[in-house]
PDB file of N, CA and C in Angstrom:
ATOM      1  N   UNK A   1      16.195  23.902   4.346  1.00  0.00           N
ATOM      2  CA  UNK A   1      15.024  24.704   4.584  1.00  0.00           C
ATOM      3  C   UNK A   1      14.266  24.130   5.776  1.00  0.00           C
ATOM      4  N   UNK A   2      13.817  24.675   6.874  1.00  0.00           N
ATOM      5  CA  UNK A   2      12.916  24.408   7.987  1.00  0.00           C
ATOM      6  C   UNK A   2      11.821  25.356   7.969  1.00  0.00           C
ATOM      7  N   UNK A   3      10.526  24.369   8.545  1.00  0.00           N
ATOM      8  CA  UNK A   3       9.649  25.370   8.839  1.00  0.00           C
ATOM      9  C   UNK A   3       8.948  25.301  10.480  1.00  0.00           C
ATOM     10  N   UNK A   4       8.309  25.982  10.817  1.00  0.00           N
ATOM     11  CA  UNK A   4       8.233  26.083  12.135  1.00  0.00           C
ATOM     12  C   UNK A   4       6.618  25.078  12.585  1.00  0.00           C
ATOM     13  N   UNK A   5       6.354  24.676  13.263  1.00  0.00           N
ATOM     14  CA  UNK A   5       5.295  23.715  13.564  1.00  0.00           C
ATOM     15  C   UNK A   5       5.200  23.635  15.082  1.00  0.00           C
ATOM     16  N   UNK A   6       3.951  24.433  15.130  1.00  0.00           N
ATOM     17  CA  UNK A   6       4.119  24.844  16.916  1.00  0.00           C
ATOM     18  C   UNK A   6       5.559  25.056  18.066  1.00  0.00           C
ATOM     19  N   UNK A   7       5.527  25.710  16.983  1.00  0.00           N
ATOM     20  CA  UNK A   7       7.280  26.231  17.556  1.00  0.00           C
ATOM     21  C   UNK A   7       8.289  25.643  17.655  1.00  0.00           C
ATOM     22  N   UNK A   8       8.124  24.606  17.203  1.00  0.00           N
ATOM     23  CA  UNK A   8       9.242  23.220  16.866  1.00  0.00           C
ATOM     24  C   UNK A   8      10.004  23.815  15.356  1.00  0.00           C
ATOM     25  N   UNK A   9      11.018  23.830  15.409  1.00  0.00           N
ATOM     26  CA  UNK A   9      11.576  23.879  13.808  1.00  0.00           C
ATOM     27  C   UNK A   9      12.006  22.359  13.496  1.00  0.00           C
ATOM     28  N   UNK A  10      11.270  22.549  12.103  1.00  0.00           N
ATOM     29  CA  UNK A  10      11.445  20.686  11.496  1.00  0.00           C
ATOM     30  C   UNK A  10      11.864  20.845  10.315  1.00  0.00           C
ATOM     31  N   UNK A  11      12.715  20.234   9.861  1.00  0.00           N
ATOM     32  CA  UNK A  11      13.238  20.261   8.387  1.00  0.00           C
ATOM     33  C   UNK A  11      12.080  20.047   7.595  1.00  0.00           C
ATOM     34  N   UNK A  12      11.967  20.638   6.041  1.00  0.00           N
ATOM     35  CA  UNK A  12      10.918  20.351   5.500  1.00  0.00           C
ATOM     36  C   UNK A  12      10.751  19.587   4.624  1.00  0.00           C
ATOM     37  N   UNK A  13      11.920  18.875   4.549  1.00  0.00           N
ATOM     38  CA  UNK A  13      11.824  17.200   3.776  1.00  0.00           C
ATOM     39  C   UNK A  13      11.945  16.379   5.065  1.00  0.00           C
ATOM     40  N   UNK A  14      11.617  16.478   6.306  1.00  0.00           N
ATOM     41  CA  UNK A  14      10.422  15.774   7.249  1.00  0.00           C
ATOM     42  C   UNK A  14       8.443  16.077   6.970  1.00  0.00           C
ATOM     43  N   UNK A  15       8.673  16.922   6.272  1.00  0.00           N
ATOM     44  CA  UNK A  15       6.719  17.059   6.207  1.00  0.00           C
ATOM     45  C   UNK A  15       6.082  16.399   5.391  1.00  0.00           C
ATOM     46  N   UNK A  16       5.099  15.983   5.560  1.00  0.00           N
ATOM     47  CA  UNK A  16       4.292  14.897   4.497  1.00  0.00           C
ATOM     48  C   UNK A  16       2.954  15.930   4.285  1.00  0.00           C
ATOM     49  N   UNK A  17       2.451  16.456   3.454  1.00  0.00           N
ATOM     50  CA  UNK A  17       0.837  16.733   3.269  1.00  0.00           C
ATOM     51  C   UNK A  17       0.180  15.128   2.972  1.00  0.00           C
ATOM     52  N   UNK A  18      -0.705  15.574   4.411  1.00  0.00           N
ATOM     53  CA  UNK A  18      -2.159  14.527   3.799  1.00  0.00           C
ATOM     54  C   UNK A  18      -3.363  15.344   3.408  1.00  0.00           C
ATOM     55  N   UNK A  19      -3.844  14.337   2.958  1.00  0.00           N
ATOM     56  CA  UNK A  19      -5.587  15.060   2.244  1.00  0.00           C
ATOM     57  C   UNK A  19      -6.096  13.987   2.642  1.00  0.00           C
ATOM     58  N   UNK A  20      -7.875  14.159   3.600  1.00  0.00           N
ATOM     59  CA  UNK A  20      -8.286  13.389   3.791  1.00  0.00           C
ATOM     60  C   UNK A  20      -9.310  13.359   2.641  1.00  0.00           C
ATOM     61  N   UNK A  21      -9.913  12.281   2.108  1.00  0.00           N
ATOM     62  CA  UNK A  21     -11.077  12.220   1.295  1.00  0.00           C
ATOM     63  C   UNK A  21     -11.288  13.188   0.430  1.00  0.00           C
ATOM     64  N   UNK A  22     -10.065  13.289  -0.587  1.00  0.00           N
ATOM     65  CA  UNK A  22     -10.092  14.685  -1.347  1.00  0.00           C
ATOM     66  C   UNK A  22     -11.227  14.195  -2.638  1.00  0.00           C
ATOM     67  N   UNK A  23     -11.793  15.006  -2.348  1.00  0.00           N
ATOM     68  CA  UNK A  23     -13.291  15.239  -3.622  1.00  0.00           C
ATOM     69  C   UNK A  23     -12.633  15.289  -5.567  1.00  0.00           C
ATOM     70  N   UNK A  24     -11.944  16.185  -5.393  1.00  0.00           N
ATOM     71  CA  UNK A  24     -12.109  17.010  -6.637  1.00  0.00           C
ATOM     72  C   UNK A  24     -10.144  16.609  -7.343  1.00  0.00           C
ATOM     73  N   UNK A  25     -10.283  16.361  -8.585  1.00  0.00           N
ATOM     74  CA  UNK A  25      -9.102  15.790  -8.896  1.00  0.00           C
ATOM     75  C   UNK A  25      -7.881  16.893  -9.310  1.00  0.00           C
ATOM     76  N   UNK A  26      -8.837  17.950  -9.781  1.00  0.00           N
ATOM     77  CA  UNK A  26      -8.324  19.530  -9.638  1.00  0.00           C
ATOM     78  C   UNK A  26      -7.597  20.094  -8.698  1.00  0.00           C
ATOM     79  N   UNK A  27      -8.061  19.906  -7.301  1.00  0.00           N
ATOM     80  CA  UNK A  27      -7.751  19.858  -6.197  1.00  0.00           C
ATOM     81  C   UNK A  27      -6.141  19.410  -5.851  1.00  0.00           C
ATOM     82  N   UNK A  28      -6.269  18.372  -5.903  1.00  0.00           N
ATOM     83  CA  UNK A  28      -4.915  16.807  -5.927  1.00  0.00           C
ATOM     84  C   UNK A  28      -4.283  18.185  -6.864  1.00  0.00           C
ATOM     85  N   UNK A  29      -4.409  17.952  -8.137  1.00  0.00           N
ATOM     86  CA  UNK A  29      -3.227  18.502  -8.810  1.00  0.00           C
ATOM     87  C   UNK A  29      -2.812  19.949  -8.414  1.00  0.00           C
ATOM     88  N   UNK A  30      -3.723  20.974  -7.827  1.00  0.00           N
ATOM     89  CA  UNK A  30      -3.304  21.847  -7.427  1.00  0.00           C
ATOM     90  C   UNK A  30      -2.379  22.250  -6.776  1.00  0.00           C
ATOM     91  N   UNK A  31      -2.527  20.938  -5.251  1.00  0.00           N
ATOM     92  CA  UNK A  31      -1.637  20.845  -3.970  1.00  0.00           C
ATOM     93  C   UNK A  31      -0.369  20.141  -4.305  1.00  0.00           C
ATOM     94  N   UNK A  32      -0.347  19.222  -5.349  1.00  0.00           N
ATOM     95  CA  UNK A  32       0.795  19.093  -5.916  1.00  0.00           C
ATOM     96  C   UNK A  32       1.639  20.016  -6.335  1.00  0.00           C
ATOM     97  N   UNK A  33       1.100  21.144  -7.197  1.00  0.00           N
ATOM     98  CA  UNK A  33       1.762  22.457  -7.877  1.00  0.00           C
ATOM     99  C   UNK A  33       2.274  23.359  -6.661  1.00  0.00           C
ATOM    100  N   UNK A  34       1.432  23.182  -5.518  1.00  0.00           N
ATOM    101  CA  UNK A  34       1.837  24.193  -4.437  1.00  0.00           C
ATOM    102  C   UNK A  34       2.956  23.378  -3.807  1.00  0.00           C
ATOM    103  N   UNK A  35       3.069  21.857  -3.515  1.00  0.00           N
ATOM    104  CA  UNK A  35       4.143  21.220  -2.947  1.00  0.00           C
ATOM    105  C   UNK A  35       5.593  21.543  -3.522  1.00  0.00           C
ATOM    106  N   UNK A  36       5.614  21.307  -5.167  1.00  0.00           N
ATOM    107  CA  UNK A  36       6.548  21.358  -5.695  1.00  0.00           C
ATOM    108  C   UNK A  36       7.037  23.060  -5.639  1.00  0.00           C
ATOM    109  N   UNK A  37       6.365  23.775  -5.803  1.00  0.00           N
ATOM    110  CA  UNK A  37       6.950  25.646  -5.403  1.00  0.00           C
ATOM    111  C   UNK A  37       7.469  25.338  -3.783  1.00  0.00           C
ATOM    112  N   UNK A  38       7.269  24.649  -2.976  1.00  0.00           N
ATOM    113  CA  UNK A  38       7.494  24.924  -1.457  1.00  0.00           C
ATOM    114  C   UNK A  38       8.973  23.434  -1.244  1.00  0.00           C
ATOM    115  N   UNK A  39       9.082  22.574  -2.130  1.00  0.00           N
ATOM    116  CA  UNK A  39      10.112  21.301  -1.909  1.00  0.00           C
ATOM    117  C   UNK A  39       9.432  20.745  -0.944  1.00  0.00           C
ATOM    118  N   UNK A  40       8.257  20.483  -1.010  1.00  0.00           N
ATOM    119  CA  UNK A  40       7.473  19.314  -0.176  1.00  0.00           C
ATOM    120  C   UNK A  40       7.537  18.410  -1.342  1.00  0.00           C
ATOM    121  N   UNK A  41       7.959  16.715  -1.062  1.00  0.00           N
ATOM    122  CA  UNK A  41       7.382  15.805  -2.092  1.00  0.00           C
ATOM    123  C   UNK A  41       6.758  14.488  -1.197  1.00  0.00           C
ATOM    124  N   UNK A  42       6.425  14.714  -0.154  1.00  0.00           N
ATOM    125  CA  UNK A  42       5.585  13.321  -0.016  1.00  0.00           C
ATOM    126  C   UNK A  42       3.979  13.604   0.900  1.00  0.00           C
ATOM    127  N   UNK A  43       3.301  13.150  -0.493  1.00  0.00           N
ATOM    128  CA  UNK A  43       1.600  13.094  -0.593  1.00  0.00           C
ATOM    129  C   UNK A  43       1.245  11.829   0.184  1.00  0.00           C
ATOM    130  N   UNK A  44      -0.021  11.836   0.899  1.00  0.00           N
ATOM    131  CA  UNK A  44      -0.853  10.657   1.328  1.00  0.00           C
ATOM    132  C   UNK A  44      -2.118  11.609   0.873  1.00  0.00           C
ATOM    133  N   UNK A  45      -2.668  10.354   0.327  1.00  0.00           N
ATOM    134  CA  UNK A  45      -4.803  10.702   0.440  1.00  0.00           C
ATOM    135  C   UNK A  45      -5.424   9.580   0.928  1.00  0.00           C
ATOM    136  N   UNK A  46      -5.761  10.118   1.677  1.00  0.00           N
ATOM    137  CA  UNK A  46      -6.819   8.620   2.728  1.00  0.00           C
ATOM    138  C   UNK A  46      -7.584   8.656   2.307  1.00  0.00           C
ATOM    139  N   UNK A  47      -8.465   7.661   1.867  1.00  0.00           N
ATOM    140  CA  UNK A  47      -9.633   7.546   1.320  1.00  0.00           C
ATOM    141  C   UNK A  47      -9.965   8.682   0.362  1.00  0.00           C
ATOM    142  N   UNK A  48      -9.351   8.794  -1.218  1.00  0.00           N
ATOM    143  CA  UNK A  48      -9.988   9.770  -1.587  1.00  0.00           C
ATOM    144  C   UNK A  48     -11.041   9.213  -3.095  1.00  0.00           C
ATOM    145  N   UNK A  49     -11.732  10.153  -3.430  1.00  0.00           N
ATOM    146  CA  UNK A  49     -12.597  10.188  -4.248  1.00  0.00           C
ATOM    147  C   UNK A  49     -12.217  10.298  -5.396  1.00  0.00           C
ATOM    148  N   UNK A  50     -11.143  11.321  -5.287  1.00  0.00           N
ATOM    149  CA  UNK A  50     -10.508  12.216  -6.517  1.00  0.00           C
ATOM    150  C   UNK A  50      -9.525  10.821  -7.110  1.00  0.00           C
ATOM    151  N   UNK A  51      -9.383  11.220  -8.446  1.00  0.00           N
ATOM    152  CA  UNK A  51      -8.274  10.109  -8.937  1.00  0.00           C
ATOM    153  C   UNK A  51      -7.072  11.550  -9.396  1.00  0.00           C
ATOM    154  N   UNK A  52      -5.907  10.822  -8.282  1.00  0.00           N
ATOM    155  CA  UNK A  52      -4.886  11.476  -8.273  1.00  0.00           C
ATOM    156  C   UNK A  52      -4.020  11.742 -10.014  1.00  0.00           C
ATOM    157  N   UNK A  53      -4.243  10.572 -10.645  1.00  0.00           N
ATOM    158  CA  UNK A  53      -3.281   9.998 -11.859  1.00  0.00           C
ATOM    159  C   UNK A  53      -4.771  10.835 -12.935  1.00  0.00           C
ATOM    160  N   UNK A  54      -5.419  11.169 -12.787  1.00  0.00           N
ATOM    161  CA  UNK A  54      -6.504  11.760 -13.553  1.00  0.00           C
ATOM    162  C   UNK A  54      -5.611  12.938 -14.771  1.00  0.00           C
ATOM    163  N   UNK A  55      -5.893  12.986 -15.815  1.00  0.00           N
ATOM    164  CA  UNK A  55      -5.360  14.173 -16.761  1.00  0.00           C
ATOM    165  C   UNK A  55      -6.155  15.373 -16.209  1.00  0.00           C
ATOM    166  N   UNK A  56      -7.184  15.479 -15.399  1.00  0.00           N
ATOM    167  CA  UNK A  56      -7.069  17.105 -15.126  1.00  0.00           C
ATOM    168  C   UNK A  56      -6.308  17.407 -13.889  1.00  0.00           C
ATOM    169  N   UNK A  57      -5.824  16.217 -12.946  1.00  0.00           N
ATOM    170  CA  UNK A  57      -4.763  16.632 -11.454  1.00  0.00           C
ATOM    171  C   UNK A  57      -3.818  16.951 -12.425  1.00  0.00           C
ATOM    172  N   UNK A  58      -3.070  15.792 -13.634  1.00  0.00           N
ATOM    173  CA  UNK A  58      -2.016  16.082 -14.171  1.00  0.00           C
ATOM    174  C   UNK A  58      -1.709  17.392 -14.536  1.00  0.00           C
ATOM    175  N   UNK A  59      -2.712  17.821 -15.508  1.00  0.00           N
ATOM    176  CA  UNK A  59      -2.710  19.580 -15.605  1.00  0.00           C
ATOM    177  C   UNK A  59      -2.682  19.946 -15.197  1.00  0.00           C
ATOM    178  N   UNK A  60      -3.183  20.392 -13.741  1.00  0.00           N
ATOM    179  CA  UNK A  60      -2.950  21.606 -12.866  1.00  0.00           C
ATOM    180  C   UNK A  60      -1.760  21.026 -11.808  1.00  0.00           C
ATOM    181  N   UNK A  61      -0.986  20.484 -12.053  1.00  0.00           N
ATOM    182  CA  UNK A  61       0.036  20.106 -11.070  1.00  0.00           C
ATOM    183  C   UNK A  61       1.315  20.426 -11.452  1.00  0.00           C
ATOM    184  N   UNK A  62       1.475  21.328 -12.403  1.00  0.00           N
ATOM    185  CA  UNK A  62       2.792  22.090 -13.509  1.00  0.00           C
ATOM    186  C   UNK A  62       3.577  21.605 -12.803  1.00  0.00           C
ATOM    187  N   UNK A  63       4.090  20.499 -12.825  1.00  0.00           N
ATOM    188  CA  UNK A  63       6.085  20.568 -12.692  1.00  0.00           C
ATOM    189  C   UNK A  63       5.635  19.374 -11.104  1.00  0.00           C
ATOM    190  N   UNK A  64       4.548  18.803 -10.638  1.00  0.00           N
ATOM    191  CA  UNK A  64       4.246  18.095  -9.561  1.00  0.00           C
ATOM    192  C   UNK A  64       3.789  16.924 -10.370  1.00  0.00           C
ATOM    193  N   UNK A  65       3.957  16.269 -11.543  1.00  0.00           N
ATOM    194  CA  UNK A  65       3.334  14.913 -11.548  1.00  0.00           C
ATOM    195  C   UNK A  65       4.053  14.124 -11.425  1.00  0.00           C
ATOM    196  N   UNK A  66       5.707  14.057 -10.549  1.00  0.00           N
ATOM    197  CA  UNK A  66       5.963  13.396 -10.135  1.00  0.00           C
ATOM    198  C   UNK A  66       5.476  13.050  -8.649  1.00  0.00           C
ATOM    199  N   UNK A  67       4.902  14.006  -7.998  1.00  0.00           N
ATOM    200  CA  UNK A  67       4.533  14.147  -6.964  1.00  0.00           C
ATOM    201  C   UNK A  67       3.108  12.743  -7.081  1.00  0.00           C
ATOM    202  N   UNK A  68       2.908  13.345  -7.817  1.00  0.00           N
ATOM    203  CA  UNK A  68       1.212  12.910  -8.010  1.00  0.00           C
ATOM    204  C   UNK A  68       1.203  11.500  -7.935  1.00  0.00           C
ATOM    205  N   UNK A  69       2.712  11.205  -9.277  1.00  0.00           N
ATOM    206  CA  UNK A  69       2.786   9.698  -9.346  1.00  0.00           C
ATOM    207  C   UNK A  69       3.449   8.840  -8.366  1.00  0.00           C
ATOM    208  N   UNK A  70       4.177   9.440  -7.308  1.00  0.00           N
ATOM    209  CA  UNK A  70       4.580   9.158  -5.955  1.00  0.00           C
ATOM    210  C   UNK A  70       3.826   8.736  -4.408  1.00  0.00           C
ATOM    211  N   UNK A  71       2.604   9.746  -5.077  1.00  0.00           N
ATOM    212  CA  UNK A  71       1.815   9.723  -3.675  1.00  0.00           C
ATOM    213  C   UNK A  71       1.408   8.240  -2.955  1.00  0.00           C
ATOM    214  N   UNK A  72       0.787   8.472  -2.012  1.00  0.00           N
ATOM    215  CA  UNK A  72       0.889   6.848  -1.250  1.00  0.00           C
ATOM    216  C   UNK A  72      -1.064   7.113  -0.639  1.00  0.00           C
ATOM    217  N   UNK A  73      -1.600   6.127  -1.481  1.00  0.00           N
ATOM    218  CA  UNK A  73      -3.010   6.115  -1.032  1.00  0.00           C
ATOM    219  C   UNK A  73      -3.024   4.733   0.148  1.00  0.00           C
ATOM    220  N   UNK A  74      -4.209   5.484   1.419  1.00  0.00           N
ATOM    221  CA  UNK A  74      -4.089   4.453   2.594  1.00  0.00           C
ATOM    222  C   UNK A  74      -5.527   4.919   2.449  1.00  0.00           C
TER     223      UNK A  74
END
């Protein structure tokens, strides 16, 4: 699978989502749930607020808490 990135095609187990200073732990687990529907698996959160490993990211991250438990905080 590739996706396009200013007109570059890049494989999409080259893409990383970051979140900068993500607030809300709801949030985290959401973008997890959207990673895992798309075969994105590698998370960074820079400086975030939110606690990724939280039971409400866990819940809303259906089928992403491996994601969650993977991610790489800088």
């Amino acid at each position: 699978l590739w996706v396009s990135v200013g007109g570059l095609m890049i494989p999409i187990d080259r893409c990383r989502v970051v979140l900068v200073q993500p607030h809300f732990n709801q949030n985290v687990g959401s973008v997890a749930r959207l990673m895992c529907n798309f075969g994105l698996t590698d998370l960074v959160l820079v400086a975030p607020f939110a606690n990724h490993l939280s039971d409400d990211a866990k819940r809303l991250s259906t089928h992403g808490e491996e994601i969650l438990q993977r991610a790489r905080v800088v």
